[in-house]
N, C-alpha and C. Protein backbone atom coordinates (compact mmCIF):
# COMPACT_ATOMS: atom_id res chain seq x y z
N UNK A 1 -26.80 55.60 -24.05
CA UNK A 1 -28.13 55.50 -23.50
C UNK A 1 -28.10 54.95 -22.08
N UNK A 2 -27.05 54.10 -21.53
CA UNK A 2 -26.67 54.04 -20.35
C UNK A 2 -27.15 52.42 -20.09
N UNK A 3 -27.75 51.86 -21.03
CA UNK A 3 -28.36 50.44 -20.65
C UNK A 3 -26.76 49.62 -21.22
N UNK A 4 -25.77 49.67 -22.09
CA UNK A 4 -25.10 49.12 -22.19
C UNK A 4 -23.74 49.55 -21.51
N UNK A 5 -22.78 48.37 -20.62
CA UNK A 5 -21.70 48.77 -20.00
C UNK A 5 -20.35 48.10 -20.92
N UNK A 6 -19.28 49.31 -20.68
CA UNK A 6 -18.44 48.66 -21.41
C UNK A 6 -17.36 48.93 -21.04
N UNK A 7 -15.96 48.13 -21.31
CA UNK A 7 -14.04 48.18 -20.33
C UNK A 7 -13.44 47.82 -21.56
N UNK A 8 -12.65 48.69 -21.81
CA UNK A 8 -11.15 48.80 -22.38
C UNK A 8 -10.28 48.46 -22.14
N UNK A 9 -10.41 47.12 -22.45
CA UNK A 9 -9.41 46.23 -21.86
C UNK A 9 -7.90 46.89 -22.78
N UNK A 10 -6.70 47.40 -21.91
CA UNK A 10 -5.68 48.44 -22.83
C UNK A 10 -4.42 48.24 -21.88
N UNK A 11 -4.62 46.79 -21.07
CA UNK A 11 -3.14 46.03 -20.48
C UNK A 11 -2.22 45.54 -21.91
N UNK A 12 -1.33 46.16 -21.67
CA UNK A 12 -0.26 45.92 -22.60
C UNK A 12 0.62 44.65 -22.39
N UNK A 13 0.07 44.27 -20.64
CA UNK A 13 1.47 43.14 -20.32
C UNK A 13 0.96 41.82 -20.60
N UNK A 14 -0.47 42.01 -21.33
CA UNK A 14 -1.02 40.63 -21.89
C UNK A 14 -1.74 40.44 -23.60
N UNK A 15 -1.04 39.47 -23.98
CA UNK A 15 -1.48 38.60 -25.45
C UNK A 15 -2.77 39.23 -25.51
N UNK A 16 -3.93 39.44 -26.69
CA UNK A 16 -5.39 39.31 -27.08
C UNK A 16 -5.94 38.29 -26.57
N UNK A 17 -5.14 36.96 -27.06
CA UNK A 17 -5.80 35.72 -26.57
C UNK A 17 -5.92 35.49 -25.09
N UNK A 18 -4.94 36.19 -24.36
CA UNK A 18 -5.26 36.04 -22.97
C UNK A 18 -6.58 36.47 -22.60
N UNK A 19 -6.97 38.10 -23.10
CA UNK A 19 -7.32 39.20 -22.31
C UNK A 19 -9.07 38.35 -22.88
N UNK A 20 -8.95 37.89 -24.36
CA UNK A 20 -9.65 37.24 -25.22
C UNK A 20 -11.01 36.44 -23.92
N UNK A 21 -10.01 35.29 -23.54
CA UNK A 21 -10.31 34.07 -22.86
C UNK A 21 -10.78 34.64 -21.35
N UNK A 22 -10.12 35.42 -21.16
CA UNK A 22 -10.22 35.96 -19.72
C UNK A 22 -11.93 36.55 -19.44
N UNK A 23 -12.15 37.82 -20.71
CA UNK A 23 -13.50 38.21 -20.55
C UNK A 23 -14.21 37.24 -20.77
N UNK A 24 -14.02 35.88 -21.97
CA UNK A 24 -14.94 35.19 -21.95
C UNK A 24 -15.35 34.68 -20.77
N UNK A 25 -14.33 34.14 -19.92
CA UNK A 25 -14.57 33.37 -18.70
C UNK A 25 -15.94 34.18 -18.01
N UNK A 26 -16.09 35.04 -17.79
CA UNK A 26 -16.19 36.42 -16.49
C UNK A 26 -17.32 36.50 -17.60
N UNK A 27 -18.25 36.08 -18.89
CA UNK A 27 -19.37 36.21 -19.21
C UNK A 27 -19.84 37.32 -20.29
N UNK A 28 -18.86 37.73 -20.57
CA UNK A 28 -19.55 38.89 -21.54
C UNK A 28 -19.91 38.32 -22.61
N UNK A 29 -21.01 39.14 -22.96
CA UNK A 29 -21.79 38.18 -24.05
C UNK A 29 -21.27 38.81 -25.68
N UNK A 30 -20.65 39.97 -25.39
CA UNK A 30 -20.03 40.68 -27.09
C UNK A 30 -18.89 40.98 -26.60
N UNK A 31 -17.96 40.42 -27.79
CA UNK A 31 -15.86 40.99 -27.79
C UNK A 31 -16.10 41.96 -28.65
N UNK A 32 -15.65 43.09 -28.76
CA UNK A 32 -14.81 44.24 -29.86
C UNK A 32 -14.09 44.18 -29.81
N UNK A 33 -13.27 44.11 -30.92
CA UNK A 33 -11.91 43.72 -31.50
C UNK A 33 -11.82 45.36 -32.38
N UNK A 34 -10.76 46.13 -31.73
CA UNK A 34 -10.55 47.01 -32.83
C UNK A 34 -8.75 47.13 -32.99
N UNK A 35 -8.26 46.75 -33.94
CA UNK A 35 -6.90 46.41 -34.76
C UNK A 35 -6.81 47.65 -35.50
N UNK A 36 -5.16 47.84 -35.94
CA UNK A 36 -4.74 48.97 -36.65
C UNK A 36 -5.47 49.03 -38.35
N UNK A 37 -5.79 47.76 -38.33
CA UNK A 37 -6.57 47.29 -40.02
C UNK A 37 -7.85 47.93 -40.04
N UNK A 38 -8.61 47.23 -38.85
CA UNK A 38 -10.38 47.95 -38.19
C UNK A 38 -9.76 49.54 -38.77
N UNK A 39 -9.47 50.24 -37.74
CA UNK A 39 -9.30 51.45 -37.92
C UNK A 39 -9.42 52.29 -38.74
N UNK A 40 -8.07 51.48 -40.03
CA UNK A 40 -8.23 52.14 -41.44
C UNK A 40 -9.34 51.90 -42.34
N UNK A 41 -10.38 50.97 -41.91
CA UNK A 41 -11.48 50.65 -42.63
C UNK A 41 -12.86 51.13 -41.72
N UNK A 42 -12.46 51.85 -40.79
CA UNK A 42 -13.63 52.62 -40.05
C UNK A 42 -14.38 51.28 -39.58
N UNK A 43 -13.95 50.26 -39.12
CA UNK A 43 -14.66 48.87 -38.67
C UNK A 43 -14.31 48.72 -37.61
N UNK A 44 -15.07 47.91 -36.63
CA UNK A 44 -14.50 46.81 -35.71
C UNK A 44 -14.77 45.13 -35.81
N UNK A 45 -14.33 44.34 -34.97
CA UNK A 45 -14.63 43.13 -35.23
C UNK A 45 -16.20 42.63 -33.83
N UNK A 46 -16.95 42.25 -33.94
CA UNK A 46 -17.67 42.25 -33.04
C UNK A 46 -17.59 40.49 -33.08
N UNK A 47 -17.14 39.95 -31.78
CA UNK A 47 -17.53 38.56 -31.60
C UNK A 47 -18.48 37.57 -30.45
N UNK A 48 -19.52 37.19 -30.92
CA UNK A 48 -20.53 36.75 -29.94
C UNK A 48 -19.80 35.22 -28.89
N UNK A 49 -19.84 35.63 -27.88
CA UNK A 49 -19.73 34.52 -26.68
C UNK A 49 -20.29 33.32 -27.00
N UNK A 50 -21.77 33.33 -27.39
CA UNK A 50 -22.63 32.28 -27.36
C UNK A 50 -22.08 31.14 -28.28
N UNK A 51 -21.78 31.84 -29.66
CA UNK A 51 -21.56 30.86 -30.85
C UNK A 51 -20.32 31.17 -31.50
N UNK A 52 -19.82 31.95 -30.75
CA UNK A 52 -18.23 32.47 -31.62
C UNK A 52 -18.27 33.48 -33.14
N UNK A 53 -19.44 33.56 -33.12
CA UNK A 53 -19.67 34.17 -34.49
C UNK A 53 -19.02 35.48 -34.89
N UNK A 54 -17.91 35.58 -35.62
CA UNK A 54 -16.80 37.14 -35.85
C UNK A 54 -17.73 37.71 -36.93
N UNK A 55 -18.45 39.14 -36.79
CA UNK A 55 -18.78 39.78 -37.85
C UNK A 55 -18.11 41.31 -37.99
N UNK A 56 -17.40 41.47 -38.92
CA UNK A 56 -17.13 42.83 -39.20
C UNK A 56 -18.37 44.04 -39.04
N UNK A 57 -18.20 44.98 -38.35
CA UNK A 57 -19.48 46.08 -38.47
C UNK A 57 -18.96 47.12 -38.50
N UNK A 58 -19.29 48.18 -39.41
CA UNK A 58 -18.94 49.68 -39.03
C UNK A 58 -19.15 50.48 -38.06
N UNK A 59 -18.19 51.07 -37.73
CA UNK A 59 -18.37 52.26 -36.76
C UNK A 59 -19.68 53.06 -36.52
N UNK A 60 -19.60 53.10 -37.92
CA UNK A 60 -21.16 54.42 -37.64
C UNK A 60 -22.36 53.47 -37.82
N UNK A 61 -23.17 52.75 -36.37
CA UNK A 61 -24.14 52.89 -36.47
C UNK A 61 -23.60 51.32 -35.08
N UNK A 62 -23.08 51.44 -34.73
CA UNK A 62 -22.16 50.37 -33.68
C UNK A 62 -22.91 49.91 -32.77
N UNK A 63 -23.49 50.97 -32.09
CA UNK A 63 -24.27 51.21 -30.82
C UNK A 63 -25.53 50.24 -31.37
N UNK A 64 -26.29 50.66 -32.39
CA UNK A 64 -27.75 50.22 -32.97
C UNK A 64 -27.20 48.30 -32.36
N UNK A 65 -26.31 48.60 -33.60
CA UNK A 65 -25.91 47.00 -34.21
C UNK A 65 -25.72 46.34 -32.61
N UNK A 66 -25.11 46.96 -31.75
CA UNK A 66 -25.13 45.95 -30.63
C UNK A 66 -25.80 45.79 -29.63
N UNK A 67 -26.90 46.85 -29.88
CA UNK A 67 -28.13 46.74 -29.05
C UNK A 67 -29.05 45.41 -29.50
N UNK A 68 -28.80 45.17 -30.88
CA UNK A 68 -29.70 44.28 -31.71
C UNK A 68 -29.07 43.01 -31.59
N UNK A 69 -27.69 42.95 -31.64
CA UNK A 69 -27.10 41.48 -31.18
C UNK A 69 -27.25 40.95 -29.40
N UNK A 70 -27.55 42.22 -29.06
CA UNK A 70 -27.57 41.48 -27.45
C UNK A 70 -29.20 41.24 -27.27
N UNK A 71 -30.09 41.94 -27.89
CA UNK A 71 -31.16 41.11 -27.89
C UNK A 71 -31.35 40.06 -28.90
N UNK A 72 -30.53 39.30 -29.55
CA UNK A 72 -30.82 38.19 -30.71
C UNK A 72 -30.04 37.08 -29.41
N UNK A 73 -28.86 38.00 -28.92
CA UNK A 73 -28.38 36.79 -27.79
C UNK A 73 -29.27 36.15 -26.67
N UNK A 74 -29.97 37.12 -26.00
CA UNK A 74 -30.58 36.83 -24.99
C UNK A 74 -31.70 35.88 -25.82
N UNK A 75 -32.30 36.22 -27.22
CA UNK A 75 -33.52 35.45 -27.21
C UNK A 75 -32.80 33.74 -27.52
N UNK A 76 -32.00 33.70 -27.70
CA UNK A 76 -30.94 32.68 -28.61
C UNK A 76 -30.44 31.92 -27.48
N UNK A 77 -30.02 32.47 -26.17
CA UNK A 77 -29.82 32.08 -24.74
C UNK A 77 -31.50 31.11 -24.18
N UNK A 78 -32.50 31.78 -24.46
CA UNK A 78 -33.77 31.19 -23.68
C UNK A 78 -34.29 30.33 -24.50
N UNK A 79 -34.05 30.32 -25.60
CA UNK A 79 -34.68 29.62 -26.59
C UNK A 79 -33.61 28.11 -26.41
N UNK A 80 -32.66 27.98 -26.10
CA UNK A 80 -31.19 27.22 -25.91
C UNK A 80 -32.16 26.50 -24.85
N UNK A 81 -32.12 27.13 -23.95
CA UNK A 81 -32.53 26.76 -21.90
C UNK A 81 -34.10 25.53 -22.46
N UNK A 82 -34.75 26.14 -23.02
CA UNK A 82 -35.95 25.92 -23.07
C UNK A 82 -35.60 24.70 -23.89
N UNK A 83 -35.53 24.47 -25.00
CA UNK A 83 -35.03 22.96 -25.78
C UNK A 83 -34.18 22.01 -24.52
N UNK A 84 -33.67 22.54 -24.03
CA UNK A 84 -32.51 21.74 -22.82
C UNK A 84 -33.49 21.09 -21.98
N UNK A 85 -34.29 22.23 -21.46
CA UNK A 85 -34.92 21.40 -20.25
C UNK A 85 -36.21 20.69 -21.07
N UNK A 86 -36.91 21.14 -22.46
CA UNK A 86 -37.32 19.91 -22.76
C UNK A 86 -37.14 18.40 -23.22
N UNK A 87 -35.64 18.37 -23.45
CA UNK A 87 -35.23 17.28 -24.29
C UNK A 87 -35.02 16.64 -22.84
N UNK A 88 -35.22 17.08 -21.70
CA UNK A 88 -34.13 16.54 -20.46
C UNK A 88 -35.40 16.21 -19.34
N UNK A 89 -36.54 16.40 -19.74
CA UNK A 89 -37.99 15.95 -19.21
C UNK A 89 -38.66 15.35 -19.17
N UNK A 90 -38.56 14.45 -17.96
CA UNK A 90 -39.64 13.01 -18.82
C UNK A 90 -40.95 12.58 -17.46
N UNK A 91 -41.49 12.22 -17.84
CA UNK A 91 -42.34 11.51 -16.75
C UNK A 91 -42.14 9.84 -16.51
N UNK A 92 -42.11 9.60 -15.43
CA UNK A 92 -42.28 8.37 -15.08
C UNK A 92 -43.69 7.89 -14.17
N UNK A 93 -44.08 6.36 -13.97
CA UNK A 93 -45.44 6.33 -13.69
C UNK A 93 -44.86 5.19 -12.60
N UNK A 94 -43.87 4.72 -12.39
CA UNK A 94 -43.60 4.19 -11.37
C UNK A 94 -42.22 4.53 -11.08
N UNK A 95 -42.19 3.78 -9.08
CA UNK A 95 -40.78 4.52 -8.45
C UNK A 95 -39.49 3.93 -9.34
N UNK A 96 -39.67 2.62 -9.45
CA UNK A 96 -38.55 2.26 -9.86
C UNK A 96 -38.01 2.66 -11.67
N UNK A 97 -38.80 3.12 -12.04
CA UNK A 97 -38.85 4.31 -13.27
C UNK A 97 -37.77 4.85 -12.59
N UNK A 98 -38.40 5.62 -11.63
CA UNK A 98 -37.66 7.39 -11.07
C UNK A 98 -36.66 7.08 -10.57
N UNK A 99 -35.89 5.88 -10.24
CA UNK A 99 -34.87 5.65 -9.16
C UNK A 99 -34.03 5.75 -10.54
N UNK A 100 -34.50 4.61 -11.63
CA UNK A 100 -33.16 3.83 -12.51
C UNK A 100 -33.17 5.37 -13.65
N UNK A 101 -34.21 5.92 -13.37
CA UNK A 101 -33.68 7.25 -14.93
C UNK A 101 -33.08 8.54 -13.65
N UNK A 102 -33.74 8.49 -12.75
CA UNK A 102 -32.46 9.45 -12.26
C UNK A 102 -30.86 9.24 -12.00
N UNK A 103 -30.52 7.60 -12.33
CA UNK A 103 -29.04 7.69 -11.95
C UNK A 103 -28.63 8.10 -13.48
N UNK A 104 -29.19 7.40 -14.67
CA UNK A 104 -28.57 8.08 -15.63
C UNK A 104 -29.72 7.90 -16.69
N UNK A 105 -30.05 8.52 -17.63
CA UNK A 105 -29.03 9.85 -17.76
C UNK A 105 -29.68 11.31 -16.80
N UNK A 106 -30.14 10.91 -16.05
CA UNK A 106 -30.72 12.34 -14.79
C UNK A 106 -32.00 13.10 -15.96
N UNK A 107 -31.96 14.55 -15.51
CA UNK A 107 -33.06 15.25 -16.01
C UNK A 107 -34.02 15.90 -14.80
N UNK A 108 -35.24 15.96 -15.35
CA UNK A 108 -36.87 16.49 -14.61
C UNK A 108 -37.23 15.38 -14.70
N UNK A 109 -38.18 14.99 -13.92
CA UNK A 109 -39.23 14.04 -13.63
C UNK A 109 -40.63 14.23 -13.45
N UNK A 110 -41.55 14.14 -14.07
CA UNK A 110 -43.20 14.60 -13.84
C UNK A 110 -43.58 13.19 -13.38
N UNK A 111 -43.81 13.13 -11.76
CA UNK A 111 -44.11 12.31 -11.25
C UNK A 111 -45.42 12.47 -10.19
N UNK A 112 -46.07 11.24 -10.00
CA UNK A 112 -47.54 11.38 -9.15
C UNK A 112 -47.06 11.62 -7.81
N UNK A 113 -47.54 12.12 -6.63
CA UNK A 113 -47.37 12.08 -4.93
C UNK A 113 -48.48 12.65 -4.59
N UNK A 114 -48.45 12.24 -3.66
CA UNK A 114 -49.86 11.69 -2.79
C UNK A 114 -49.83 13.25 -1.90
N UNK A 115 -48.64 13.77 -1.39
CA UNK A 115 -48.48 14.80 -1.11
C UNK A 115 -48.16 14.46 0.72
N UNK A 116 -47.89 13.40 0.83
CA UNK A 116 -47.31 12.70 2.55
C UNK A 116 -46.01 13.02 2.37
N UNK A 117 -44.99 14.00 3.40
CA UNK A 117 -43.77 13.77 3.82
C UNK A 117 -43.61 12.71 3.59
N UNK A 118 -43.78 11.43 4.25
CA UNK A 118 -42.96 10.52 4.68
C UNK A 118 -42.56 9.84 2.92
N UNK A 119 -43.49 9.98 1.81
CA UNK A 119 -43.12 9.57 0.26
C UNK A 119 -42.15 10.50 -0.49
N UNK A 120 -41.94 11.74 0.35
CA UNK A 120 -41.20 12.63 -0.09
C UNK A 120 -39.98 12.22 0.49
N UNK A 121 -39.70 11.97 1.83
CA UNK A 121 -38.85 11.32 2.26
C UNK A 121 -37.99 10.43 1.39
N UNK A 122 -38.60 9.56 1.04
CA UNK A 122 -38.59 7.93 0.47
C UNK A 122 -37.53 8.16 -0.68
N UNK A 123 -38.15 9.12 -1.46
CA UNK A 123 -37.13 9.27 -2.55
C UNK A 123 -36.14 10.50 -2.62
N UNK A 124 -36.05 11.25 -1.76
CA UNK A 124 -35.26 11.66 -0.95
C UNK A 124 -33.82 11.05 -0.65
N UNK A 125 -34.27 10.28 0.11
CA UNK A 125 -33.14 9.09 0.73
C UNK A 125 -32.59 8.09 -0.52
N UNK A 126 -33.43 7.57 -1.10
CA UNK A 126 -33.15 6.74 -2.07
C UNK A 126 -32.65 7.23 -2.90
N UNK A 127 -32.64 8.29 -3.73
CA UNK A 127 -32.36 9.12 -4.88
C UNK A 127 -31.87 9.85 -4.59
N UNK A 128 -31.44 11.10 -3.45
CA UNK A 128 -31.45 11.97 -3.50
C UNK A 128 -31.72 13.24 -4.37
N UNK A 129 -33.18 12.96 -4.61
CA UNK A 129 -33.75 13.91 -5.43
C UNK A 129 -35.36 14.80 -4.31
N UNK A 130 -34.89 15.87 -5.17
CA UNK A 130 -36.38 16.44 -4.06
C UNK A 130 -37.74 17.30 -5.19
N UNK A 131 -38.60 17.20 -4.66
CA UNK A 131 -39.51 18.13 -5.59
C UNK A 131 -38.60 19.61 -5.97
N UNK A 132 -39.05 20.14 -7.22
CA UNK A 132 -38.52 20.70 -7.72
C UNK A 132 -39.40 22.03 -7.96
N UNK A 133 -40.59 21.64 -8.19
CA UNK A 133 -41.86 22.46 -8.80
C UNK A 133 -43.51 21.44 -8.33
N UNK A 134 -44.31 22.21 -7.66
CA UNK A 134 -45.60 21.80 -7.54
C UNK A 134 -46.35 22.53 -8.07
N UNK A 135 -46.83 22.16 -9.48
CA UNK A 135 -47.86 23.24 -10.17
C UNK A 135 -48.81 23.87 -9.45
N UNK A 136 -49.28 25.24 -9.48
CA UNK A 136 -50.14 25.89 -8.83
C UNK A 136 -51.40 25.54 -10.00
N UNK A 137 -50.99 25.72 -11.38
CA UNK A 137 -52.02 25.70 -12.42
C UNK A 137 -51.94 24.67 -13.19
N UNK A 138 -52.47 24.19 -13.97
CA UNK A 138 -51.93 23.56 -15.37
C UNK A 138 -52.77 22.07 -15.39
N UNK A 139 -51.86 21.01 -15.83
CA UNK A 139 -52.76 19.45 -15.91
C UNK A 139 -52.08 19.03 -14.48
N UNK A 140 -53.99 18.82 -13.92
CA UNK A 140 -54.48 18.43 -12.99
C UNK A 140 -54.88 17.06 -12.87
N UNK A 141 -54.36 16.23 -13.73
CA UNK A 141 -54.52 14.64 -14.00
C UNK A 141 -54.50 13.86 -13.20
N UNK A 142 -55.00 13.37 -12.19
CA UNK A 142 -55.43 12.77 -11.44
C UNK A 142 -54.58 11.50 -11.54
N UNK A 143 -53.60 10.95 -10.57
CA UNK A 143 -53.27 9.49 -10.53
C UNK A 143 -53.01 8.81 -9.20
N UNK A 144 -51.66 7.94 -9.29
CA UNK A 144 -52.01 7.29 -8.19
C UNK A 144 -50.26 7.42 -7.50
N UNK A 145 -49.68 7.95 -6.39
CA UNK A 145 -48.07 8.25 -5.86
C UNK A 145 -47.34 6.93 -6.32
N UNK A 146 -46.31 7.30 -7.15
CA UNK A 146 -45.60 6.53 -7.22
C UNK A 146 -44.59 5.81 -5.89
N UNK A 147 -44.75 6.15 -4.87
CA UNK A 147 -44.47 5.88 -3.60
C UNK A 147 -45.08 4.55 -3.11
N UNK A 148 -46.35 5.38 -2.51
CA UNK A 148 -47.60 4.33 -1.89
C UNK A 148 -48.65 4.14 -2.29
N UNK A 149 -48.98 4.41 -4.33
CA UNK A 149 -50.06 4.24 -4.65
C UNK A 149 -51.19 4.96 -3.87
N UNK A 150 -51.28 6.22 -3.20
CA UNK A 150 -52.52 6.13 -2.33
C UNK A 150 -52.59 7.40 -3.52
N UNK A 151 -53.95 7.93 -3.63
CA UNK A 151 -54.89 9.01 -4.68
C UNK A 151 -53.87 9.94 -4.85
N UNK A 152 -53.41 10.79 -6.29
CA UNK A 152 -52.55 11.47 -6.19
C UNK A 152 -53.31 13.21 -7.36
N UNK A 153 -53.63 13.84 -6.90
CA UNK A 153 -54.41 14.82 -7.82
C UNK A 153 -53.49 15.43 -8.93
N UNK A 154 -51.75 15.81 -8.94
CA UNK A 154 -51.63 15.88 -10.31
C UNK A 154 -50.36 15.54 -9.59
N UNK A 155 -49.18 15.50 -10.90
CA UNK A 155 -47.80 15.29 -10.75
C UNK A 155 -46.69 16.31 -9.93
N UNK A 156 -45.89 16.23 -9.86
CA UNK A 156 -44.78 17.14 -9.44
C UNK A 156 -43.63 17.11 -9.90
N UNK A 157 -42.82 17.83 -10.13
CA UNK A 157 -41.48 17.74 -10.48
C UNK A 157 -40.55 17.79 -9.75
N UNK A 158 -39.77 16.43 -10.57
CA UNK A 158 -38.52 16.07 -9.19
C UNK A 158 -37.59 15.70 -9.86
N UNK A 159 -36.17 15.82 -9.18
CA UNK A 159 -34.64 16.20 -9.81
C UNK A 159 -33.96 16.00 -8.98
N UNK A 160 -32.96 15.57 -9.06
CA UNK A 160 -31.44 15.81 -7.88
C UNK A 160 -31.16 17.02 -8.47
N UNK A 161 -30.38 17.45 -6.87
CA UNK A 161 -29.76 18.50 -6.61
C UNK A 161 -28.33 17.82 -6.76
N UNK A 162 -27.87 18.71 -7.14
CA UNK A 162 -26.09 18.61 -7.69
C UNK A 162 -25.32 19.95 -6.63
């Protein structure tokens, strides 16, 4: 159908486990494993990147089956991202909050600013962390910059850069 790409890996001057480790590195998200055993049983071995998971599948119907594992991967990939960056999200309501949880353990920060350079600055320098995200939509909660206290209309998100 042309949406899936695929290499035969068929270097003889290297181990499985090399050639194994190698595609993993470089990202592919499905191994086929086909052995002189596969063969006689009209099988291959299909193994997922994400979780290591080895499932035997037949030949006839291969294509289906790995159209359906690379979309169970991808949803299994965002669904991963999404728990990550919520477990790793926190708000703080003052600076010295944002200074002592960004050295450890780091994360997102939903923090107030007044929306002045010079408070963006501030923790900038101090933290080296910078806004990350300024909601266009969403909670509009009204507080006060963790900077200079002056009126702050909603939070922002802020992070070091690595």
């Amino acid at each position: 159908k042309g949406r899936i790409t695929y290499k035969i890996d068929d270097r003889d001057q290297y181990r499985p486990g090399y050639k194994f480790n190698e595609w993993e590195k470089r990202g592919v998200p499905l191994r086929i494993e086909m052995g002189p055993k596969d063969v006689a049983q009209n099988q291959v071995i299909v193994v997922r990147r994400d979780t290591g998971e080895k499932m035997a599948v037949p030949q006839h119907g291969l294509l289906a089956t790995i159209e359906s594992l690379l979309e169970k991967i991808q949803k299994d990939l965002y669904a991963r991202a999404l728990r990550n960056r919520d477990a790793n999200t926190f708000t703080c309501d003052t600076y010295q909050e944002l200074i002592e949880r960004l050295e450890s353990p780091g994360g997102f920060f939903w923090v107030h600013w007044c929306g002045q350079g010079a408070c963006e600055e501030k923790f900038q320098q101090d933290a080296k962390a910078t806004i990350r995200l300024q909601p266009i939509e969403g909670d509009q909660a009204p507080g006060r910059c963790i900077v200079c206290g002056a009126p702050s209309a909603q939070r922002v998100l802020v992070a070091k850069s690595y």
